[in-house]
Each structure stands twice: as C-alpha cells, then as structure tokens.
Protein backbone atom coordinates (compact mmCIF):
# COMPACT_ATOMS: atom_id res chain seq x y z
CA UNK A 1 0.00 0.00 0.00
CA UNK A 2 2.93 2.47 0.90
CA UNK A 3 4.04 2.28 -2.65
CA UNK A 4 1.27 3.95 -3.95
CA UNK A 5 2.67 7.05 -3.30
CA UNK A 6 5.44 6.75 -5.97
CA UNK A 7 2.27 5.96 -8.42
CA UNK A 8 0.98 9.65 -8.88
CA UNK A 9 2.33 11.83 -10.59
CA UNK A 10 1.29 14.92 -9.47
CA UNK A 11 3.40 15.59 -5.89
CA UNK A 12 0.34 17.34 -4.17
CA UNK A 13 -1.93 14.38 -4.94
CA UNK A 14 0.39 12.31 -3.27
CA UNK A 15 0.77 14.41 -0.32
CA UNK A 16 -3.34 14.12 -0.14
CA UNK A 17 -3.26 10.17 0.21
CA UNK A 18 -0.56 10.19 2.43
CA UNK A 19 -2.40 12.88 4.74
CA UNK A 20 -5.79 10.51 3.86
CA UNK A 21 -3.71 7.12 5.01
CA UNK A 22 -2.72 9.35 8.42
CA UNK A 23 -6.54 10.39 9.28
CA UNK A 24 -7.77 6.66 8.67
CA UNK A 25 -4.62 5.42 10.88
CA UNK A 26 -5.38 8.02 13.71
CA UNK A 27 -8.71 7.26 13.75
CA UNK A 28 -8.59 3.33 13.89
CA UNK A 29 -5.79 3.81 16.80
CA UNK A 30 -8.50 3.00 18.98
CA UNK A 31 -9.89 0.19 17.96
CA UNK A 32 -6.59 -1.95 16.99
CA UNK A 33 -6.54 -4.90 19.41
CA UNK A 34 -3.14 -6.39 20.58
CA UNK A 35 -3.47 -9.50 17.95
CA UNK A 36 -3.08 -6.91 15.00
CA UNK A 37 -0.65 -4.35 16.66
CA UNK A 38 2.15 -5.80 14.59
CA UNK A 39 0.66 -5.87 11.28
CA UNK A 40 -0.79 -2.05 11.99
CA UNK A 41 2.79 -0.86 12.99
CA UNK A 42 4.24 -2.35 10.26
CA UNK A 43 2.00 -0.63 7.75
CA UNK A 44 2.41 2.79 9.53
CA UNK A 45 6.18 2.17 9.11
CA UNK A 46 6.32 1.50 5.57
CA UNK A 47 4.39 4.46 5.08
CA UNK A 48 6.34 6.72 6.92
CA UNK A 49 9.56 5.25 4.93
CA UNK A 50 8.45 5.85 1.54
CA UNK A 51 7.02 9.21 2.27
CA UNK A 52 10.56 10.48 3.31
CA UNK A 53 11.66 8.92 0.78
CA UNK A 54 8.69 10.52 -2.13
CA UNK A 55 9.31 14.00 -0.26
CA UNK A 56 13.23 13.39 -0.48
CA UNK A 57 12.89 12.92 -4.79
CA UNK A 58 10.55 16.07 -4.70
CA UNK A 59 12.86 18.82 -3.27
CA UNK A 60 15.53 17.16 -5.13
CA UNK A 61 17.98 14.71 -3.39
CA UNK A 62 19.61 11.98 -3.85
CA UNK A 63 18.43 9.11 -2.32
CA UNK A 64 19.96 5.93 -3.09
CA UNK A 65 18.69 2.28 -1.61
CA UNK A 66 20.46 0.26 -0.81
C-alpha cells in the first residue's frame, strides 16, 4: 500500500493520500486490538519510509537504496 505514493504523478496528490492514510490510521488507533498491533505498525512504518523517501525525490535529493 505504501508504494502507492510513488504511483501519482502529481506531488500534491500524493501528499493528499498520504495525509488521507494518516486520518484513517489516527482514527482506527483506537480500535486496533493487541493481535493486530504488529501488522498495523508495520503498515504505519512502511508508510512513513516511503514518504521520506517521495518528499526526499521532490525537493531534489539523492536518495539511493540500498
């Protein structure tokens, strides 16, 4: 799901769903039992990582994986 963000190709629509995937996260915070903690977590990780790394390409640097 995280690499959506690299699918648009305009920056600010990208910067909507990421904003969109924060809201839904914040708001099912709540409800998350223990059993799917993990799985949540990793999600908001991945997320987190490839926005950095969509926001890093827009202003211009050089990010190399690795």
């Amino acid at each position: 799901m995280s690499e959506f963000v690299h699918c648009f190709k305009n920056f600010d629509t990208s910067i909507s769903f990421i904003s969109a995937f924060f809201a839904t996260e914040a708001r099912e915070w709540s409800g998350t039992d223990r059993l799917r903690m993990d799985k949540f977590m990793m999600v908001s990780d991945s997320m987190v990582f490839m926005s950095t790394v969509s926001l890093s390409f827009a202003i211009g640097l050089v990010c190399i994986l690795g």
